[in-house]
Structure formats: C-alpha cells, structure tokens
N, C-alpha and C. Protein backbone atom coordinates (compact mmCIF):
# COMPACT_ATOMS: atom_id res chain seq x y z
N UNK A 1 32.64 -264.20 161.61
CA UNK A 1 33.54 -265.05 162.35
C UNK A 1 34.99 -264.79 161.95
N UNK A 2 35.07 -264.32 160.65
CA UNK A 2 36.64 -263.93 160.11
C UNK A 2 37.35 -262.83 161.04
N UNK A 3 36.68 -261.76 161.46
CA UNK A 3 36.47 -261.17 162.18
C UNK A 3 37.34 -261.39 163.52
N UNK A 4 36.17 -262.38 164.35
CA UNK A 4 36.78 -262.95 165.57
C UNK A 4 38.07 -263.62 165.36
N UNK A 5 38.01 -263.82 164.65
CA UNK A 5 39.51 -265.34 164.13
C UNK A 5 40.70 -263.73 164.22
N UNK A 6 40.60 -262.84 163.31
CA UNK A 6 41.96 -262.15 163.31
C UNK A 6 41.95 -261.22 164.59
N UNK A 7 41.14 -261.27 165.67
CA UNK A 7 41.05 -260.55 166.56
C UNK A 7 41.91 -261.11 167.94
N UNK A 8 42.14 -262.36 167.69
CA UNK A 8 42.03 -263.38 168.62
C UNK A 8 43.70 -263.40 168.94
N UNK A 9 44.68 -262.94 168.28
CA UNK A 9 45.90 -262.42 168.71
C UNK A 9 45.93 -261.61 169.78
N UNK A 10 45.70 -260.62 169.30
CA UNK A 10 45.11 -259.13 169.57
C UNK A 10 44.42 -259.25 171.25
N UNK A 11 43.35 -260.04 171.47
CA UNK A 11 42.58 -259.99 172.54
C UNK A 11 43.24 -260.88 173.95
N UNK A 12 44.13 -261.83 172.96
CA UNK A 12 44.39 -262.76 173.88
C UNK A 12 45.57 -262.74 174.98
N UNK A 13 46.05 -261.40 174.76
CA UNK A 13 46.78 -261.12 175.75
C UNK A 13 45.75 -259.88 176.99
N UNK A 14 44.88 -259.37 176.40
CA UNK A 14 44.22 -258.42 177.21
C UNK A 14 43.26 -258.91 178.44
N UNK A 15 43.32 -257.62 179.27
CA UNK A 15 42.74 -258.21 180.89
C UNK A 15 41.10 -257.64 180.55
N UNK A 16 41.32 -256.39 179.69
CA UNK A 16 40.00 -256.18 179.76
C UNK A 16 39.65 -255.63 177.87
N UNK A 17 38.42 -255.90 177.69
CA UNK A 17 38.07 -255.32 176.57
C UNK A 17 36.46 -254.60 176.43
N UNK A 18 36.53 -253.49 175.81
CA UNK A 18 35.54 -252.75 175.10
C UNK A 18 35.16 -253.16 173.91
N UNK A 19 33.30 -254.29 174.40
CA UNK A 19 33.12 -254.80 173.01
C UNK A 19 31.64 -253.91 172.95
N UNK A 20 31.25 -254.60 171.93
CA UNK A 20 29.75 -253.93 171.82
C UNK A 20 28.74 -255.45 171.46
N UNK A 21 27.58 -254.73 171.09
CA UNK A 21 26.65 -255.86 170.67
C UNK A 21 26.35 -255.63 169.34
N UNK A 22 26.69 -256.42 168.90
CA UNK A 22 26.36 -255.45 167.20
C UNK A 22 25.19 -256.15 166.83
N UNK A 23 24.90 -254.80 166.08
CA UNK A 23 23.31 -254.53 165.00
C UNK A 23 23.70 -255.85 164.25
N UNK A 24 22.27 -256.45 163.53
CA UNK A 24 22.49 -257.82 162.35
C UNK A 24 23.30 -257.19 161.60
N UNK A 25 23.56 -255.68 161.05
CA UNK A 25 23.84 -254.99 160.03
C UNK A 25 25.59 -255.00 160.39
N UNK A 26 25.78 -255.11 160.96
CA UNK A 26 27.21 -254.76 161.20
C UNK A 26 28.30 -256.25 161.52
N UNK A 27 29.45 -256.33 160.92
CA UNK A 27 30.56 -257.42 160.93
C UNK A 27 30.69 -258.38 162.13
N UNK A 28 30.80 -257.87 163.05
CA UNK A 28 31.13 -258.44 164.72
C UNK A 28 30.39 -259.55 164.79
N UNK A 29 30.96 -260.79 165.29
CA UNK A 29 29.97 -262.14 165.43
C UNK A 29 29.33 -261.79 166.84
N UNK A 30 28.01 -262.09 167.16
CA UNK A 30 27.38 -261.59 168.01
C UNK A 30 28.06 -262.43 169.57
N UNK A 31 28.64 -263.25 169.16
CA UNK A 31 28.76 -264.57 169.88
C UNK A 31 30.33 -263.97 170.70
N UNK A 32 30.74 -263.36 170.33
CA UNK A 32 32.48 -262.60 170.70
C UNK A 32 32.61 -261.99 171.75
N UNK A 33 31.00 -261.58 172.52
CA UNK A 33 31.60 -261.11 173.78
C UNK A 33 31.25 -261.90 174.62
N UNK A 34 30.51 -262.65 174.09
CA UNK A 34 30.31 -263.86 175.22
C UNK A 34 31.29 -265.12 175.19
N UNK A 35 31.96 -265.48 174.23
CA UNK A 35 33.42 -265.82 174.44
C UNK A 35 34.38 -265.33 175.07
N UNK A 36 34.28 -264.15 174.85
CA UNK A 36 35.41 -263.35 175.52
C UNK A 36 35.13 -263.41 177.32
N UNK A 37 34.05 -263.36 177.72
CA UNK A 37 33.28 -263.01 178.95
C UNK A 37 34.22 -264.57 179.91
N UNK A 38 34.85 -265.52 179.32
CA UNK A 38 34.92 -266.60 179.28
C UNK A 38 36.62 -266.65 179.62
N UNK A 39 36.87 -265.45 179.51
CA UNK A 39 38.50 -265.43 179.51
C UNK A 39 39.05 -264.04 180.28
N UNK A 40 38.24 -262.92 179.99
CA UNK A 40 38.45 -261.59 180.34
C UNK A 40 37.22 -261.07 180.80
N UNK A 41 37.53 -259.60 181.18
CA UNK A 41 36.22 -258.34 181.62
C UNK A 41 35.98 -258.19 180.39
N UNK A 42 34.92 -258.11 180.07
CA UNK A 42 34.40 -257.38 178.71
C UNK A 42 33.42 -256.36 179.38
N UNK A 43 33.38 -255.18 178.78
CA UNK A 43 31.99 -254.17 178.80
C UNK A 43 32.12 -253.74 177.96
N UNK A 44 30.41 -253.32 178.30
CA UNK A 44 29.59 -253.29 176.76
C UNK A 44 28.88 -251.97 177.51
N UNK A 45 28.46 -250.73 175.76
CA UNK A 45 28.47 -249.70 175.84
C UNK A 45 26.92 -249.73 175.87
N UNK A 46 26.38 -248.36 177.18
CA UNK A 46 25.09 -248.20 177.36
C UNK A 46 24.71 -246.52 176.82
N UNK A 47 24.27 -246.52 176.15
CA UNK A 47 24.35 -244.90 175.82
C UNK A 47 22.90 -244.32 176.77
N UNK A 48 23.88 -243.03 177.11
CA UNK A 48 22.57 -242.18 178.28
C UNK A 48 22.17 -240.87 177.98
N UNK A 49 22.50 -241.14 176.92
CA UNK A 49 22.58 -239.00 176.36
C UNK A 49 23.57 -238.64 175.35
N UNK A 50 23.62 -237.09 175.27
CA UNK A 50 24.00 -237.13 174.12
C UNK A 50 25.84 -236.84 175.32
N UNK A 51 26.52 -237.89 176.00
CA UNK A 51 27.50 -238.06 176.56
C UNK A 51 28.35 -238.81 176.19
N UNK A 52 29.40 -239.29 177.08
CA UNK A 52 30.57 -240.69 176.75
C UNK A 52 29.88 -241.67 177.18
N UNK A 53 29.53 -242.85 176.50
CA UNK A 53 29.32 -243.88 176.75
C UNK A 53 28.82 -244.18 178.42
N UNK A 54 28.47 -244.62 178.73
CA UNK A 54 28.15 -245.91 180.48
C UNK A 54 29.36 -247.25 180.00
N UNK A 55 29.33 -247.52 180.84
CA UNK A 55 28.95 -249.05 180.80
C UNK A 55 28.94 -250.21 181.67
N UNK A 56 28.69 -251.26 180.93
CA UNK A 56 28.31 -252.52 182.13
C UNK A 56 29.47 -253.22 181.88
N UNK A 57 29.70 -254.43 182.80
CA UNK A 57 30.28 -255.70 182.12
C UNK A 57 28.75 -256.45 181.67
N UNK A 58 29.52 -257.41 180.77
CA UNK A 58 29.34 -258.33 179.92
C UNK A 58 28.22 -259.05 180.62
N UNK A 59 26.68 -259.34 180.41
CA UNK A 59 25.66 -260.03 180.61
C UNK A 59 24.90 -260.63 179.83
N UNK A 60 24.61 -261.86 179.95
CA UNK A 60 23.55 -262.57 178.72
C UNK A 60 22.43 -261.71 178.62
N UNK A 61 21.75 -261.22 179.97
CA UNK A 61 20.63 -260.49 180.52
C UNK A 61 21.00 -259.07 178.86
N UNK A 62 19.89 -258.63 178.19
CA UNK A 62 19.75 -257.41 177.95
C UNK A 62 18.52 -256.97 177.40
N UNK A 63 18.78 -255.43 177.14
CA UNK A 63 17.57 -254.75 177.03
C UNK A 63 17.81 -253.78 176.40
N UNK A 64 16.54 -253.10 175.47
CA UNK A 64 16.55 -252.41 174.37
C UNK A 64 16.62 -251.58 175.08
N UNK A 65 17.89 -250.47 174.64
CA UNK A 65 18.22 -249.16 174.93
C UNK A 65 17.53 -247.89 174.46
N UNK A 66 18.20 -246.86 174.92
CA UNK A 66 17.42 -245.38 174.28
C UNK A 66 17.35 -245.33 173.17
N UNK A 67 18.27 -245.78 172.17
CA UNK A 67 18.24 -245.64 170.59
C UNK A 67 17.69 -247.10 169.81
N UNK A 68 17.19 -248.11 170.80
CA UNK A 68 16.39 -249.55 170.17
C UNK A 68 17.77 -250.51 170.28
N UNK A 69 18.61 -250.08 170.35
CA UNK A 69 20.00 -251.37 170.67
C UNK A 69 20.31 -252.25 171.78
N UNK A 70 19.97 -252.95 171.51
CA UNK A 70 20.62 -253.88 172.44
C UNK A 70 21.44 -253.52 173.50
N UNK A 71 21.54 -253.68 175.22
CA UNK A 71 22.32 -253.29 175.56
C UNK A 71 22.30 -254.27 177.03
N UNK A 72 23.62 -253.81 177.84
CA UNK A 72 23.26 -254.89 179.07
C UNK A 72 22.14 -254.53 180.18
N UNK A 73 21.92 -255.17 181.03
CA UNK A 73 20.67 -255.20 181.74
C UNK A 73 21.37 -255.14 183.13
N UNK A 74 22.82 -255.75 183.27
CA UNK A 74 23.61 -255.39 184.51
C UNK A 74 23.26 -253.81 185.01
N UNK A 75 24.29 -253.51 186.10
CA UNK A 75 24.60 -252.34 186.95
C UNK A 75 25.81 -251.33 186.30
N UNK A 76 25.08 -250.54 185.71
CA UNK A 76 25.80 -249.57 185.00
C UNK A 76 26.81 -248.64 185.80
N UNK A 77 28.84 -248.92 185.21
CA UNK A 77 29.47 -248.93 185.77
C UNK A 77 30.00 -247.36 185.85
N UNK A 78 29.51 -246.26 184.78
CA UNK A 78 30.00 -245.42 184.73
C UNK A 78 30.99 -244.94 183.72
N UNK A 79 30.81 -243.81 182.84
CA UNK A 79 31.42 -243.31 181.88
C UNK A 79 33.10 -243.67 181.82
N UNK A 80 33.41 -243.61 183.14
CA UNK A 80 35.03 -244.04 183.14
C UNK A 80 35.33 -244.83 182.94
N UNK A 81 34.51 -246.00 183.35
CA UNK A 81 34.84 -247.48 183.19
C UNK A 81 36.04 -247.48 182.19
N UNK A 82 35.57 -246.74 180.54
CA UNK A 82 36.24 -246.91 179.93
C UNK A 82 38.13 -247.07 180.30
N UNK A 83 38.22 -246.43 181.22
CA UNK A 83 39.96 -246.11 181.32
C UNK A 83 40.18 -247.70 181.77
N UNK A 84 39.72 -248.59 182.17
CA UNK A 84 40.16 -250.15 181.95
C UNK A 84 39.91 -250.85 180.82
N UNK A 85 39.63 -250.47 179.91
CA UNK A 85 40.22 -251.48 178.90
C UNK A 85 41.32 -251.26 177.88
N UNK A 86 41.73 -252.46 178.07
CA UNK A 86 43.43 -252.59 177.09
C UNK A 86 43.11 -252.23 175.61
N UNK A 87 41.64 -253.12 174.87
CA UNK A 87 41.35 -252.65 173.59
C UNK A 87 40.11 -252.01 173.55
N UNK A 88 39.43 -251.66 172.45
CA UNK A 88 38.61 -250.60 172.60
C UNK A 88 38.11 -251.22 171.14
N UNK A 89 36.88 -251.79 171.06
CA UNK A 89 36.73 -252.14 169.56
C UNK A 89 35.33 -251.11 169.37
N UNK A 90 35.26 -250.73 168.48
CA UNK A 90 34.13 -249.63 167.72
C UNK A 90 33.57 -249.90 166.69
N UNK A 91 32.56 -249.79 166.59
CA UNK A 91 31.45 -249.96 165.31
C UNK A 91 32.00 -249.01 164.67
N UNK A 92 31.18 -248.97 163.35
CA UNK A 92 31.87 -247.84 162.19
C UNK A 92 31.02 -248.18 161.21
N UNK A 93 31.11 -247.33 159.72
CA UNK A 93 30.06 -247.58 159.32
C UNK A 93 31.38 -247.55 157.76
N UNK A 94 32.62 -246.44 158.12
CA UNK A 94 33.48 -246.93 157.58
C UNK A 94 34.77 -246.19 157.90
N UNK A 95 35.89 -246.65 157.47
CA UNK A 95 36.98 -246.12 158.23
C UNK A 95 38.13 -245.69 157.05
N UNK A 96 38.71 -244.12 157.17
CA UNK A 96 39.55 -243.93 156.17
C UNK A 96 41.02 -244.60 156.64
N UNK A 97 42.19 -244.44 155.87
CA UNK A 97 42.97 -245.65 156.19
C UNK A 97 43.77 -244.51 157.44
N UNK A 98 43.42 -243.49 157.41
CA UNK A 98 44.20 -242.40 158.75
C UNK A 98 43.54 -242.70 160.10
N UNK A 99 42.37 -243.58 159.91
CA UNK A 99 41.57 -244.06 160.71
C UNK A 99 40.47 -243.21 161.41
N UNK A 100 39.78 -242.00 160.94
CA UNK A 100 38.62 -241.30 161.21
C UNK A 100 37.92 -242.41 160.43
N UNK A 101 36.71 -242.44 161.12
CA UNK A 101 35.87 -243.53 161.50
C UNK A 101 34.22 -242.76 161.41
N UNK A 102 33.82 -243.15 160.18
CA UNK A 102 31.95 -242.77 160.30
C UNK A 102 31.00 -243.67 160.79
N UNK A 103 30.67 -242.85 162.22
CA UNK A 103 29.88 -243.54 163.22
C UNK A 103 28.21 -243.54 162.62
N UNK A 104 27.54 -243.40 163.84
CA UNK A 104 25.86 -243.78 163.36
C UNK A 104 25.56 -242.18 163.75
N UNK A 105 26.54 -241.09 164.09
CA UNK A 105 26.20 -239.68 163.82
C UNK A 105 25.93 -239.00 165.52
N UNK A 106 25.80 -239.82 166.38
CA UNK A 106 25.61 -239.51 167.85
C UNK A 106 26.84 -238.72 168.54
N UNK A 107 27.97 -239.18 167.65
CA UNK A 107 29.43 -238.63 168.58
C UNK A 107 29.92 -239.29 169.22
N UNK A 108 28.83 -240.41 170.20
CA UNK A 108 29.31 -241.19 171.38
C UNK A 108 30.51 -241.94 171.39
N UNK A 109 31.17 -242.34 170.33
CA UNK A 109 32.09 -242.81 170.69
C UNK A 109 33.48 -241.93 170.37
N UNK A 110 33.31 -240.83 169.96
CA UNK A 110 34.38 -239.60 169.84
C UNK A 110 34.62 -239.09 171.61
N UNK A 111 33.57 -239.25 172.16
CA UNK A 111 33.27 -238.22 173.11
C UNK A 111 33.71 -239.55 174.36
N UNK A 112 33.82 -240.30 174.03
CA UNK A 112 34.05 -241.79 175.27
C UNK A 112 35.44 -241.80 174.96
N UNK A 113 36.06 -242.06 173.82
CA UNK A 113 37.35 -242.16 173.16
C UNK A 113 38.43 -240.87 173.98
N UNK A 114 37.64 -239.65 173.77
CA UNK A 114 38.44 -238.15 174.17
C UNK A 114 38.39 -238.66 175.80
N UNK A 115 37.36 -239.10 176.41
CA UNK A 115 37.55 -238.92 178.18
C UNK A 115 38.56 -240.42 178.09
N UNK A 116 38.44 -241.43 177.43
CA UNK A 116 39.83 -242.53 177.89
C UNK A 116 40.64 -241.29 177.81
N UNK A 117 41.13 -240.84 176.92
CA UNK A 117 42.21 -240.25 176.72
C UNK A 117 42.57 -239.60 178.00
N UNK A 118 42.10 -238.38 178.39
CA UNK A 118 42.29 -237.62 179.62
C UNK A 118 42.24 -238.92 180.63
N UNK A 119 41.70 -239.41 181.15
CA UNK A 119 41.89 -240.21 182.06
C UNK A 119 43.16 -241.21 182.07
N UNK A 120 43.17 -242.01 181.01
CA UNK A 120 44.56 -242.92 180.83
C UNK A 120 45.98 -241.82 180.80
N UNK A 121 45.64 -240.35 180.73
CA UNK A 121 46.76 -239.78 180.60
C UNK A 121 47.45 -239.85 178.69
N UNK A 122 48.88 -239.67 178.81
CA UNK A 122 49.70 -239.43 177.73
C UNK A 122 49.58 -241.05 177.28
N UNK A 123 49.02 -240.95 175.92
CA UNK A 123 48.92 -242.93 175.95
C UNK A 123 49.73 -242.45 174.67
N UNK A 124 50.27 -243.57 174.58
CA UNK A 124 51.19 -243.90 173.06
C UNK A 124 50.08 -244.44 172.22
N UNK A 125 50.15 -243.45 170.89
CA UNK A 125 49.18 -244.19 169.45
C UNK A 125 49.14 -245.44 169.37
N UNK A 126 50.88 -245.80 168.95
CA UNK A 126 51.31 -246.96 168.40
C UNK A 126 50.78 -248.20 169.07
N UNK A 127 50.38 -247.56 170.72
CA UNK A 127 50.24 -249.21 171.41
C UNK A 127 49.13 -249.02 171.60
N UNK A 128 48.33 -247.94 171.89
CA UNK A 128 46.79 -247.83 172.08
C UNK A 128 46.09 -248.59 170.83
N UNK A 129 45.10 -249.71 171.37
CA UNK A 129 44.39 -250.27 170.56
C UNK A 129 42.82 -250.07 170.42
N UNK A 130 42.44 -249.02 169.95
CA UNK A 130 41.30 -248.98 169.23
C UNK A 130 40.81 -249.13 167.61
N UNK A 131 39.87 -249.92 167.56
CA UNK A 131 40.33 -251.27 166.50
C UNK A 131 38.42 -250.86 165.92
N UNK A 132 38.35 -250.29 164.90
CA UNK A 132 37.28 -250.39 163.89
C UNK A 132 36.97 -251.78 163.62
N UNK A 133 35.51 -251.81 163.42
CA UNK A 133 35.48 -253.39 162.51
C UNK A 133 34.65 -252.88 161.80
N UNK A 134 34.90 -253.48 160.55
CA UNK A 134 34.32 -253.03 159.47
C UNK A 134 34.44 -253.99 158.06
N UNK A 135 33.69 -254.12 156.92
CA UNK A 135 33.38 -254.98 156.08
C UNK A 135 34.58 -254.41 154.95
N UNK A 136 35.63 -255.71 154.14
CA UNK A 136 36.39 -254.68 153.40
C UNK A 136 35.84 -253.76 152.29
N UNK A 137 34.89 -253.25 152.04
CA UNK A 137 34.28 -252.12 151.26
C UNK A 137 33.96 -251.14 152.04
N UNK A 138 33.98 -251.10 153.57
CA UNK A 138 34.03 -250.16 154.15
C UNK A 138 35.25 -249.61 154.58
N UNK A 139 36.13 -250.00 154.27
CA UNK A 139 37.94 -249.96 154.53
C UNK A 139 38.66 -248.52 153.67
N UNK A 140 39.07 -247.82 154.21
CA UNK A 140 40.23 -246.82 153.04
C UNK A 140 39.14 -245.54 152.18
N UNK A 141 37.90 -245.96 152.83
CA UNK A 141 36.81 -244.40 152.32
C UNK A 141 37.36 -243.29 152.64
N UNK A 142 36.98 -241.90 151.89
CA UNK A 142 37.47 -241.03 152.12
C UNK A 142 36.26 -240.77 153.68
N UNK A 143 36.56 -239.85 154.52
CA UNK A 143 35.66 -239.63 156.00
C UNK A 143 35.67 -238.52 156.58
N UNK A 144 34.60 -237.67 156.47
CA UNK A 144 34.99 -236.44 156.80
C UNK A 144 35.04 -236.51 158.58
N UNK A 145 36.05 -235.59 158.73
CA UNK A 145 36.37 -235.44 160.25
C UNK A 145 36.27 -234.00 160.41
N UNK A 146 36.36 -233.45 161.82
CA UNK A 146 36.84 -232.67 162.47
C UNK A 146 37.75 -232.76 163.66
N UNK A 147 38.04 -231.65 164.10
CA UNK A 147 38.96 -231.31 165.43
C UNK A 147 38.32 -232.77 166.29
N UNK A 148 36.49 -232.46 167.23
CA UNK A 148 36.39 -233.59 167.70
C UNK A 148 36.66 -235.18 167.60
N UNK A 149 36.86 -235.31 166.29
CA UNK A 149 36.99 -236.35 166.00
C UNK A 149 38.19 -237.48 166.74
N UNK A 150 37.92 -238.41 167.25
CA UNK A 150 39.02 -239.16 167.53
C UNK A 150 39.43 -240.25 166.64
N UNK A 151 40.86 -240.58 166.22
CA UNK A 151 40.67 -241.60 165.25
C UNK A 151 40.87 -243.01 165.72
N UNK A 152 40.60 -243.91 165.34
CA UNK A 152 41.05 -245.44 165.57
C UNK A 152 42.32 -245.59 165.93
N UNK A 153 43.22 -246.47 165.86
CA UNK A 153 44.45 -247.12 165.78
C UNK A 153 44.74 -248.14 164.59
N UNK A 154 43.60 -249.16 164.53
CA UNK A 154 43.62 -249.96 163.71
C UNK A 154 41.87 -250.42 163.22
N UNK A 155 42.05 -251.32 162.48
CA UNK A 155 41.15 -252.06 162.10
C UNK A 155 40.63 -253.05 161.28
N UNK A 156 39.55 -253.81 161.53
CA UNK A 156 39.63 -255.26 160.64
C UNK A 156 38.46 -255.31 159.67
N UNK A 157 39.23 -255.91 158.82
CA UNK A 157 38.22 -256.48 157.74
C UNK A 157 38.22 -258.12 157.84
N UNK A 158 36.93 -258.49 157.48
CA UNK A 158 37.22 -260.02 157.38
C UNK A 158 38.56 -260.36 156.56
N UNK A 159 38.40 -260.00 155.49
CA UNK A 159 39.54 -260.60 154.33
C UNK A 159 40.89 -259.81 154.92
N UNK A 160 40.92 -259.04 155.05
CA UNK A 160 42.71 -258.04 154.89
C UNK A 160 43.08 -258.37 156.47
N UNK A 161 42.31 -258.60 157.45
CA UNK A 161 42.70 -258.96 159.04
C UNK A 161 42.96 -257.39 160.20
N UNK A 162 43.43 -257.41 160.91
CA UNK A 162 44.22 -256.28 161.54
C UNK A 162 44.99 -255.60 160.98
N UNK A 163 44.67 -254.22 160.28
CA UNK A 163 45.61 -253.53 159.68
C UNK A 163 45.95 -252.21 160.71
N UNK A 164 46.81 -251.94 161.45
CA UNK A 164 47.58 -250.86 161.99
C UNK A 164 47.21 -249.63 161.08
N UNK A 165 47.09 -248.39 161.87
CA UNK A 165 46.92 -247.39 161.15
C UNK A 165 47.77 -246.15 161.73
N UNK A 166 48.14 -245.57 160.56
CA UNK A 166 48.93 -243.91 161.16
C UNK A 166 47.53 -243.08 160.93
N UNK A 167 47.45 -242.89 162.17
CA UNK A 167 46.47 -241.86 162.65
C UNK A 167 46.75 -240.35 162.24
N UNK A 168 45.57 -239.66 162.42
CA UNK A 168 45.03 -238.55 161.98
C UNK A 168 45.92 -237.97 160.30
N UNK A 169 44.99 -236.28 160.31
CA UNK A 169 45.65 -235.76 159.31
C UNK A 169 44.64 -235.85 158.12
C-alpha cells in the first residue's frame, strides 16, 4: 500500500496508465488497478509470445495466462495499445539506480517498452514515466544489461517513494 500512497501524485494527473496484476511475490497492492479503473483507462499486460506485450483495459473478469499469470479476460486491444499510456509501471525483480531493470527473463517488457518508443516517436527521458516497483532491497543492484535493454525512468520503493532516475550507461 506504501507503494500506492507514493504513486498517487504521479497517477493523478494521468488519462491513461500501464498497470499489471502482480504475482503475491511482488510490491504492487493488487487492489491499484482497480482503483485506478475508477478514475482513468488502465491496461493490463497479456503476453502472446515471445513479442511486445497485448493488452486489455482493466477487468475484474480474469484468467490464467500462457505463463500461469493472471491476466484480463476482456478483448485484447493490441500490442500498440501501449502508445496511450502517460505512465508505464513494470514489474522488476530489481532495478540498478541507471534504471536497467531485471525482469522474469522473457524480454517482454524490453520489447513493449522499444515499440512505445517508435510509436510515441522522439519522447523526452525526463518526462517519460516508466516507473519500476520494487521492494527497497531490490533498489540500486548492480543489473546486467544489454543494447536491447530498455531502462526505466524512475522507481518506487515502499520506504524511499518515487525516485527519478538518469537513465542508461
């Protein structure tokens, strides 16, 4: 819930957001996109391959996906979808403070991250918000990257809140 609380700046100006459903294992209050669903578009990520993301909007309705996750049960909107949302929040498993981000090893969200990009065009770092959540012991790890790699913008810990990040490198 610390989580949601420092997010809640951040979201409350946005028309649309990229949430997920998170694993028991992971920070995100499960309850956040269905708040959000309450104020804004939220969609939520359907994975179809080894591609960029799907996705739906926001449904109570769901169903275990290709990899056992949770996912929506709506009308799957299409890999682009992504280019409407203002924030972009991402699972992680942990995030260095340049903001490369160790996922669950699929790519999917390197590979969803790279097509916003081309699609939204020339986006500014500074204002692009893609926002790790993560536990503060998962915060400031060293993370191996490559070229594919896309990095965050920012990200939260319960305790430290929204910390801004200078990307890559």
């Amino acid at each position: 819930m610390a989580i949601a609380a420092h997010l809640s700046d951040v979201l409350d100006s946005s028309r649309c957001v990229a949430a997920y459903l998170p694993l028991p294992s992971e920070p995100l209050d499960p309850d956040l996109p269905h708040t959000l669903a309450g104020r804004m578009r939220v969609l939520i990520p359907v994975v179809t391959g080894p591609a960029p993301l799907d996705w739906c909007e926001f449904t109570e309705a769901t169903r275990p996906g290709r990899l056992g996750i949770e996912e929506p049960a709506g009308r799957q909107l299409g890999p682009e979808a992504i280019a409407d949302a203002d924030v972009v929040l991402v699972p992680a498993l942990a995030v260095s403070a340049r903001g490369y981000r160790l996922g669950r090893g699929g790519g999917h969200y390197d590979r969803t991250l790279a097509l916003r990009d081309r699609l939204r065009g020339s986006v500014d770092p500074a204002g692009d918000l893609l926002i790790a959540l993560v536990y503060d012991e998962e915060f400031g790890l060293t993370v191996p990257h490559d070229e594919l790699d896309r990095p965050v913008t920012a990200a939260v810990t319960p305790t430290r809140g929204l910390l801004r990040l200078a990307t890559g490198s």
